[in-house]
Protein backbone atom coordinates (compact mmCIF):
# COMPACT_ATOMS: atom_id res chain seq x y z
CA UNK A 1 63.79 111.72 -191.10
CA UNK A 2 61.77 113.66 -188.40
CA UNK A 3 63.53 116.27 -186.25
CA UNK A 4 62.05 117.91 -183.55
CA UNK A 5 63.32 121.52 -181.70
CA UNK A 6 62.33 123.08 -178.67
CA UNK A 7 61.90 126.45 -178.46
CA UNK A 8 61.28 129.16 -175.35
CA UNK A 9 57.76 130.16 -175.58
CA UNK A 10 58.63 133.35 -176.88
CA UNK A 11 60.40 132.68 -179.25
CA UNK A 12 57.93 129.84 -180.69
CA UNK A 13 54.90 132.96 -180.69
CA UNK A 14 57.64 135.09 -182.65
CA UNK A 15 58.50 132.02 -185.25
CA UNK A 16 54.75 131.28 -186.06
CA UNK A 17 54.13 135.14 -186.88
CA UNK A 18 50.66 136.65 -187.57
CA UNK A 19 48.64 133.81 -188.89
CA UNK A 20 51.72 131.43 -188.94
CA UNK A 21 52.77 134.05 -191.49
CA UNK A 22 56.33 133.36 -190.77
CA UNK A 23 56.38 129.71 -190.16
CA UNK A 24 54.84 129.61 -194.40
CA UNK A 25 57.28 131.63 -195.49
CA UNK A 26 60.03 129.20 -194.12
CA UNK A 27 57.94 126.45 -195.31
CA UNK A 28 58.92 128.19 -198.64
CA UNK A 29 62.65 128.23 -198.75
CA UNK A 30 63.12 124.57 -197.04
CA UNK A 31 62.51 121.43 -198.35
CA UNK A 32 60.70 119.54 -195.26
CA UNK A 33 57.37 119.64 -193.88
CA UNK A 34 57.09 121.95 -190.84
CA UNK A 35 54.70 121.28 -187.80
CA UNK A 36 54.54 123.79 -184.83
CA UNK A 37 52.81 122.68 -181.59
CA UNK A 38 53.39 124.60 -178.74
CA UNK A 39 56.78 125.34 -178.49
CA UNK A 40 58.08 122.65 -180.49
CA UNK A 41 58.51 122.61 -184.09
CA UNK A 42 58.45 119.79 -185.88
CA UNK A 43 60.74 118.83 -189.18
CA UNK A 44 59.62 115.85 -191.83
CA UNK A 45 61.43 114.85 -194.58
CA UNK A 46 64.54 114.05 -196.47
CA UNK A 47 67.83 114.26 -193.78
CA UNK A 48 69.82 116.64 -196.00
CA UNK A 49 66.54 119.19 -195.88
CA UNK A 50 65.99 118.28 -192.06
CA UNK A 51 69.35 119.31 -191.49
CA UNK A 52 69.52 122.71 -193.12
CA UNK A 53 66.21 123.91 -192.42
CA UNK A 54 66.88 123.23 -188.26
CA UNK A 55 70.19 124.92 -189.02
CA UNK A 56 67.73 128.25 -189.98
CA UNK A 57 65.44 127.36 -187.21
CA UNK A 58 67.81 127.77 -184.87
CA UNK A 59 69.67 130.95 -186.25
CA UNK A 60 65.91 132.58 -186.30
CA UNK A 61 65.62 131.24 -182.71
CA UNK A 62 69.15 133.09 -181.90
CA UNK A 63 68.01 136.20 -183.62
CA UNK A 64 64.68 136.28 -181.69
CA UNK A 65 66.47 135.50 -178.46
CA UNK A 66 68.80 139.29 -179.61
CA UNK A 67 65.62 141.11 -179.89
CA UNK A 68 65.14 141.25 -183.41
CA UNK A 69 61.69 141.45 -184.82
CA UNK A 70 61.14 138.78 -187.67
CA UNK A 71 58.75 139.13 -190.41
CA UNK A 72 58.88 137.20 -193.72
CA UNK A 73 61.41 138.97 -196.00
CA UNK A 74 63.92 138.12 -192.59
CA UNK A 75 63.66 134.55 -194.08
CA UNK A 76 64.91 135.41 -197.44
CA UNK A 77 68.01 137.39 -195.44
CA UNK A 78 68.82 134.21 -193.55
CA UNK A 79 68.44 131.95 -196.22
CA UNK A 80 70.90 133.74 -198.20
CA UNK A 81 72.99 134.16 -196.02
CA UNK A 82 73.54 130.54 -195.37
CA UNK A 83 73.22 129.59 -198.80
CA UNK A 84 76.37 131.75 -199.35
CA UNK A 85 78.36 130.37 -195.87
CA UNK A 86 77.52 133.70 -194.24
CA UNK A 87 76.25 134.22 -190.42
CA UNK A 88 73.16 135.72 -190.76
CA UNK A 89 73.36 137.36 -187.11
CA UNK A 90 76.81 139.34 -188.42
CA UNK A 91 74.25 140.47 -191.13
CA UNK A 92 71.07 141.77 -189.37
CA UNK A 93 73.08 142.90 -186.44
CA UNK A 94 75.10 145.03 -188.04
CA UNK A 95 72.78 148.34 -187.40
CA UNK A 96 74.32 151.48 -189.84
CA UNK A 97 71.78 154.00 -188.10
CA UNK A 98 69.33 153.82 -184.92
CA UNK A 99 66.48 156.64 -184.56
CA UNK A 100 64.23 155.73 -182.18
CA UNK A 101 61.89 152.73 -182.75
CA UNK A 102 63.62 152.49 -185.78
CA UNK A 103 66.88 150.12 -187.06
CA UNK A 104 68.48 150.28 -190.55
CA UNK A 105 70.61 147.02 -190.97
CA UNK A 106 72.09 145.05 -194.24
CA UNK A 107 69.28 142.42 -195.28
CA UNK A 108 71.22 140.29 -197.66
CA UNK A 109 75.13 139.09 -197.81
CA UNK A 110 75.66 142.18 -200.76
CA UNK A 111 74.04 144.77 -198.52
CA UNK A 112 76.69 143.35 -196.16
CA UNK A 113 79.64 143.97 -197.96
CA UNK A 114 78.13 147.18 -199.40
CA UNK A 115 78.03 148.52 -195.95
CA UNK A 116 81.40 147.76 -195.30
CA UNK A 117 82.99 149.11 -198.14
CA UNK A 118 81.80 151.81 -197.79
CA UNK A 119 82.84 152.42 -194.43
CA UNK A 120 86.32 151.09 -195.52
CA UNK A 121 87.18 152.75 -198.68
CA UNK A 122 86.65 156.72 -199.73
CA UNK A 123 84.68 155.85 -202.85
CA UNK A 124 82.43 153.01 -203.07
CA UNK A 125 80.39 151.99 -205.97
CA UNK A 126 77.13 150.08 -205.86
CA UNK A 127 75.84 149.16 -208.82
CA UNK A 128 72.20 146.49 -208.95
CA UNK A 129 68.30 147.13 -209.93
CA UNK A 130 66.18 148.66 -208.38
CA UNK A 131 65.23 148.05 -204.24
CA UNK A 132 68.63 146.37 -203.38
CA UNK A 133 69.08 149.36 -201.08
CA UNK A 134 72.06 151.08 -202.36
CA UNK A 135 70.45 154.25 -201.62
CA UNK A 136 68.96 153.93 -198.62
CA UNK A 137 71.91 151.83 -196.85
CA UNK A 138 74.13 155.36 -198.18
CA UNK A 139 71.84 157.96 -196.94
CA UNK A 140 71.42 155.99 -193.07
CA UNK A 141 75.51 155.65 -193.20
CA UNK A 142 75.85 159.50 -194.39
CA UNK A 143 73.14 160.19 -191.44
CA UNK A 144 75.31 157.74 -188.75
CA UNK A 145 78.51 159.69 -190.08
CA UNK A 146 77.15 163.57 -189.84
CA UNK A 147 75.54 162.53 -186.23
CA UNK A 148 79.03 161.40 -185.07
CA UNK A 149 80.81 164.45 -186.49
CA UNK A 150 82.71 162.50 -188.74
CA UNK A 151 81.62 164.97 -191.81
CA UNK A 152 80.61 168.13 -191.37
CA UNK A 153 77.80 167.67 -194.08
CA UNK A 154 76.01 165.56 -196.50
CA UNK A 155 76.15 166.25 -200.00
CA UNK A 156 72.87 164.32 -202.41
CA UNK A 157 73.12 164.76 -205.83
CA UNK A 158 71.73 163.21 -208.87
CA UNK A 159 71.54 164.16 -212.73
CA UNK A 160 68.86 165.72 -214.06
CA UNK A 161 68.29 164.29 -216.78
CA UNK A 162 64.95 164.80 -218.60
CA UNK A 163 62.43 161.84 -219.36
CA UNK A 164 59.34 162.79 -221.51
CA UNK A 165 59.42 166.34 -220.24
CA UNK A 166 61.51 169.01 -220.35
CA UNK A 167 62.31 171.23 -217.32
CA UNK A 168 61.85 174.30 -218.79
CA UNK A 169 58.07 173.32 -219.87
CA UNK A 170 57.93 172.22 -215.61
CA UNK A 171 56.05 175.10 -213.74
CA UNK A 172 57.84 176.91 -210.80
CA UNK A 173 61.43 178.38 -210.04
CA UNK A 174 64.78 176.63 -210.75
CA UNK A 175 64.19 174.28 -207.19
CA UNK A 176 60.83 174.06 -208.16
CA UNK A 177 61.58 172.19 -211.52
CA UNK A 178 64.13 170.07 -210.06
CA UNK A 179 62.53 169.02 -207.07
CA UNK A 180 60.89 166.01 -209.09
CA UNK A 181 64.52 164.68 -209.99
CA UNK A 182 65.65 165.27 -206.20
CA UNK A 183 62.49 163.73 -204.35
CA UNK A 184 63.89 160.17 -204.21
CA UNK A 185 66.66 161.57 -201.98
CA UNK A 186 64.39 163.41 -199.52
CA UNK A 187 62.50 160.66 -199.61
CA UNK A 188 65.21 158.66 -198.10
CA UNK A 189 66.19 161.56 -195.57
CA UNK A 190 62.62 161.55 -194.17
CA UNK A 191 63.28 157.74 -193.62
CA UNK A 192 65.88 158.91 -191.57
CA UNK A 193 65.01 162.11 -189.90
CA UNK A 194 62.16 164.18 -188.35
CA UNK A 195 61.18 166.74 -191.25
CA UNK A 196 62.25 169.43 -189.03
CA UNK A 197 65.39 167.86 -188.51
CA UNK A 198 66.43 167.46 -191.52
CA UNK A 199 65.11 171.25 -192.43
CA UNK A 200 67.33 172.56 -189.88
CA UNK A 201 69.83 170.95 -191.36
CA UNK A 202 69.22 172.23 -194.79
CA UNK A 203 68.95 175.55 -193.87
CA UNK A 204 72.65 175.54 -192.16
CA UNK A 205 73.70 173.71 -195.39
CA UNK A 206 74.86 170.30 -193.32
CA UNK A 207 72.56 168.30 -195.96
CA UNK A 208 72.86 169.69 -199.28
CA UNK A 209 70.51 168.19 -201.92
CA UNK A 210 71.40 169.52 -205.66
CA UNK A 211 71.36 168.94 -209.21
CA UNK A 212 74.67 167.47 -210.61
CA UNK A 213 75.29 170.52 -212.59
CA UNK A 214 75.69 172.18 -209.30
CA UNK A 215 79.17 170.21 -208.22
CA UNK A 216 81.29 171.72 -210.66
CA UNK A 217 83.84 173.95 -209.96
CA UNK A 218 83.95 173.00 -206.59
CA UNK A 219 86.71 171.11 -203.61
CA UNK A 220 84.15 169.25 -201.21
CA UNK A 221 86.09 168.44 -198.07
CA UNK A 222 84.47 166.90 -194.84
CA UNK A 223 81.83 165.78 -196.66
CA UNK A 224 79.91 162.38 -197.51
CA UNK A 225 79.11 162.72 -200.61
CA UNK A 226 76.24 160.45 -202.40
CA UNK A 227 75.90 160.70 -206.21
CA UNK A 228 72.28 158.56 -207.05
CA UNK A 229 71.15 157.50 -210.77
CA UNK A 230 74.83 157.57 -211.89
CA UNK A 231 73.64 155.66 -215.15
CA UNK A 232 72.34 158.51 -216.31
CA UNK A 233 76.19 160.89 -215.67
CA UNK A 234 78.37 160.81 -219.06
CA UNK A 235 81.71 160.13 -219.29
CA UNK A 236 82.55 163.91 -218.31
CA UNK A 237 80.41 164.11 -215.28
CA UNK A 238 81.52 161.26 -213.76
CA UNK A 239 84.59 162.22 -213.74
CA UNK A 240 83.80 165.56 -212.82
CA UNK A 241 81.93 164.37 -209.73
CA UNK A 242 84.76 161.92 -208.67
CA UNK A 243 87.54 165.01 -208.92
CA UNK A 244 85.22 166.91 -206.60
CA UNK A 245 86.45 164.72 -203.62
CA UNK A 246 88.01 166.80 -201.15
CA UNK A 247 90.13 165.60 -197.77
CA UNK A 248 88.36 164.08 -195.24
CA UNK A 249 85.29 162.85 -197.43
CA UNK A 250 84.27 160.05 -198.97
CA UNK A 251 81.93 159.43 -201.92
CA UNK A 252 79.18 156.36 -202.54
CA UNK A 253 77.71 156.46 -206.18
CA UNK A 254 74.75 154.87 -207.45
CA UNK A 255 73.18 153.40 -210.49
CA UNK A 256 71.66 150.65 -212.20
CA UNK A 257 73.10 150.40 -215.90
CA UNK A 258 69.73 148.50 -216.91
CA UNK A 259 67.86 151.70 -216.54
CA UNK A 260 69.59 154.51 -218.38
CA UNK A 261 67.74 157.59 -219.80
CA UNK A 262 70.73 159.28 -221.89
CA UNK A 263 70.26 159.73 -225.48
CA UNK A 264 71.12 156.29 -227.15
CA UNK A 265 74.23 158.52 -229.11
CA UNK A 266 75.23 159.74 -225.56
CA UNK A 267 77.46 156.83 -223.00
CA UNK A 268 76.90 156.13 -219.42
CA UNK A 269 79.22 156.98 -216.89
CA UNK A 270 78.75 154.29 -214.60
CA UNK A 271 79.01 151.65 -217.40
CA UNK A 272 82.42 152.84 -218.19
CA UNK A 273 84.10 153.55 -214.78
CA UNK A 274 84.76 149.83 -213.72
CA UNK A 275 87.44 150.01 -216.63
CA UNK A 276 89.59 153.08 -216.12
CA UNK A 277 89.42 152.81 -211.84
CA UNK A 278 89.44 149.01 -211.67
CA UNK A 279 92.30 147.86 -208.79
CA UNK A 280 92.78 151.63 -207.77
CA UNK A 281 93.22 151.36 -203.62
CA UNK A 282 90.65 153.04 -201.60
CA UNK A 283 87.99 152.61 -204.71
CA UNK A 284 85.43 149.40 -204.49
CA UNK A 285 82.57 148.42 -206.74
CA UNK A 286 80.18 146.43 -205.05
CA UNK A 287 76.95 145.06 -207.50
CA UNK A 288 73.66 143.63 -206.41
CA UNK A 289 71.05 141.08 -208.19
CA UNK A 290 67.29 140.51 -208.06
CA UNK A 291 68.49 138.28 -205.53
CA UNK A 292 69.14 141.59 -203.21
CA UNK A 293 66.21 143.34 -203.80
CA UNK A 294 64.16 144.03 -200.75
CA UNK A 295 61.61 145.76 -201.38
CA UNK A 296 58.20 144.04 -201.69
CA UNK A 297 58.63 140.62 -203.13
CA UNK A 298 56.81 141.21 -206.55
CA UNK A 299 59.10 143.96 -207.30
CA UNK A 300 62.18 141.37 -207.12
CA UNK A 301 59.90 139.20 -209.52
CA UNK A 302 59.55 142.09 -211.89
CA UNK A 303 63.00 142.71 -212.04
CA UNK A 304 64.03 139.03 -212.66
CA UNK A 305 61.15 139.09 -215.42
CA UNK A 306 62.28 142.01 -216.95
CA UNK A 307 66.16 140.78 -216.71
CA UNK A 308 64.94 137.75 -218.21
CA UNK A 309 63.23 139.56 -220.94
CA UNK A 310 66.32 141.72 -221.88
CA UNK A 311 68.32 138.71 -222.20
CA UNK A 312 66.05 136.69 -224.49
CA UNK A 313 65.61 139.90 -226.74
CA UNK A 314 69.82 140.46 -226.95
CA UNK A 315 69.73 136.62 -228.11
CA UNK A 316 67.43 136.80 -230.49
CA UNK A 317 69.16 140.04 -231.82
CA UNK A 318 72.62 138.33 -232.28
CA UNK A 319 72.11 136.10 -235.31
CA UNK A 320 70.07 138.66 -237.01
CA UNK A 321 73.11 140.91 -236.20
CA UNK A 322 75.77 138.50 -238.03
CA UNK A 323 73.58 138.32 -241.18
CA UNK A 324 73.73 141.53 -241.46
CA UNK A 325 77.22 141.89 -241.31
C-alpha cells in the first residue's frame, strides 16, 4: 500500500530535521518505507504499518503546526504515546514550568501521569532507573509552585549516605563535605533558574537544600518538599521524612530500588513503603521503565542491559539456592 500526505512547507522543513535527522528516526519506530519530496511524504508498505505510521505523521504535523520544536527523542514520546492509546499533544503540551526560551514538559505517558499526581495528591512517589525524569519533572513543578506562591519554599533533601569514602576523610566544613551528595539537586535548580536567582533564594531560605539528617525534629508547612535517592533512607527515615509533612505542603520522593548503597544487613525505605501506605488517599506511587528514560538514548540501552543482566544472574541463583536448602 502507498500513502501519500501533504504537508505545509514548514512543517515538511521541521519533519525532515537536520540531515533528515528526524525523518530516520521515524523511519525507526514504523514499519514502512518513508520518502519526503517537497512537502509530501511518501508511505510504502504493508496497510496496517501505512496506517499507523501516517497516524504519527500527522500528530508530528499537529505538534509542529503548535509550535513545538521536534528533534528525535520527540519520536520515541509520540510513539509511546500511541502505542499506549494516549494523545501525544495532551503529553508534550502539558508545560510544568516556562523560563524564557526554555519549556519543561512530560516526554513519555509515565512522565504524564507522574506530573499529575503529583499535582493531585500531597505525596507522590516515583519510583524507575535512572533519566526517567523523576527529579527533574519535581524540581520544575516545586519551581512552577514557589513562583505562583503556592508554597512559601522548597525543601531538597537526600541521604547521605557514603559510597567508597567517608565524609569525615572529605576536605572542607560540614556543607563542604556534603555538597557532593547535594550537587544533583542544584544541578537541577540551575536547569531551572539563573544562579543568582536561585542564590537569592537560598539566602532567604525559600529553597532549602540539606542532608536528610537535617529534617528531623521538624513540622514543614507551606512547603514542597522533594526527598531524592530514597533507596538509600531506612525504614526509620522514611518514615521520619513522611511525618515531617506539615499543612499546606506536599511531598514527591524519589528512588530507584535497583541502585541502593545501604549496607546489605541494613533495608531500603523505598522498597518497603508500597506495603504499609498502599490505598492510603492523597498518597500515589507512580514507577517508570527503561522505556521512560530520556536521557541520551544509550543510557536507556544501558539500563535495559543492566536490567537484563540482573535478571539472568537472580535466575541462575535460584536453583543453586534450592540445593542448598
Amino acid at each position: 500500500m502507498r500513502s501519500r500526505i501533504e504537508l505545509a512547507n514548514e512543517v515538511a522543513a521541521e519533519l525532515a530535521g537536520s540531515e533528515d535527522s528526524v525523518l530516520r528516526a521515524l523511519e525507526g519506530h514504523v514499519q514502512c518505507e518513508l520518502y519526503l519530496r517537497g512537502n509530501v511524504i511518501t508511505l510504502d508498505g504493508d496497510p496496517v504499518a501505512v496506517q499507523a505510521a501516517a497516524t504519527v505523521v500527522r500528530e508530528l504535523a499537529e505538534l509542529v503546526e503548535q509550535g513545538h520544536d521536534i528533534a528525535p527523542g520527540t519520536i520515541d514520546a509520540v510513539t509511546a504515546a500511541l502505542d499506549q492509546h494516549a494523545s501525544p499533544a495532551a503529553i508534550l503540551e502539558d508545560v510544568v514550568w516556562r523560563h524564557r526560551s526554555k519549556q519543561i514538559a512530560p516526554k513519555t505517558v509515565n512522565q504524564k501521569i507522574y506530573v499529575d499526581s503529583i499535582r493531585r495528591n500531597t505525596v507522590t512517589f516515583g519510583i524507575g532507573p535512572a533519566g526517567t525524569g523523576k527529579t527533574f519533572l519535581a524540581v520544575a513543578l516545586a519551581a512552577a509552585a514557589l513562583s505562583r506562591g503556592d508554597v512559601n519554599r522548597i525543601i531538597l533533601t537526600r541521604p547521605a549516605v557514603e559510597a567508597g569514602e567517608r565524609l569525615g576523610f572529605l576536605p572542607g566544613d560540614l556543607m563542604a563535605k556534603i555538597d557532593p551528595y547535594l550537587r544533583p539537586l542544584f544541578d537541577a535548580l540551575h536547569d531551572m533558574l539563573e544562579a543568582e536567582k536561585v542564590a537569592s533564594f537560598l539566602e532567604r531560605g525559600q529553597i532549602e537544600v540539606a542532608p536528610l539528617a537535617f529534617m528531623r525534629g521538624r513540622t514543614l508547612n507551606d512547603s514542597f518538599i522533594i526527598l531524592d535517592e530514597a533507596q538509600n533512607t531506612t525504614p526509620e527515615q522514611m518514615k521520619m521524612i513522611l511525618t515531617r509533612l506539615g499543612f499546606n505542603s506536599r511531598m514527591v520522593v524519589t528512588g530507584d530500588v535497583t541502585q541502593i548503597d545501604l549496607p546489605k544487613t541494613d533495608g531500603s525505605g523505598l522498597v518497603v513503603v508500597s506495603d504499609i501506605l498502599d490505598g492510603i488517599d492523597g498518597i500515589e506511587f507512580v514507577r517508570f521503565g527503561g522505556e521512560d528514560v530520556v536521557r541520551h538514548r544509550l543510557v536507556q540501552r544501558i539500563v535495559e542491559a543492566y536490567a537484563e543482566h540482573a535478571e539472568s544472574r537472580t535466575s541462575e541463583l535460584r536453583p543453586a539456592d534450592r540445593r542448598r536448602a
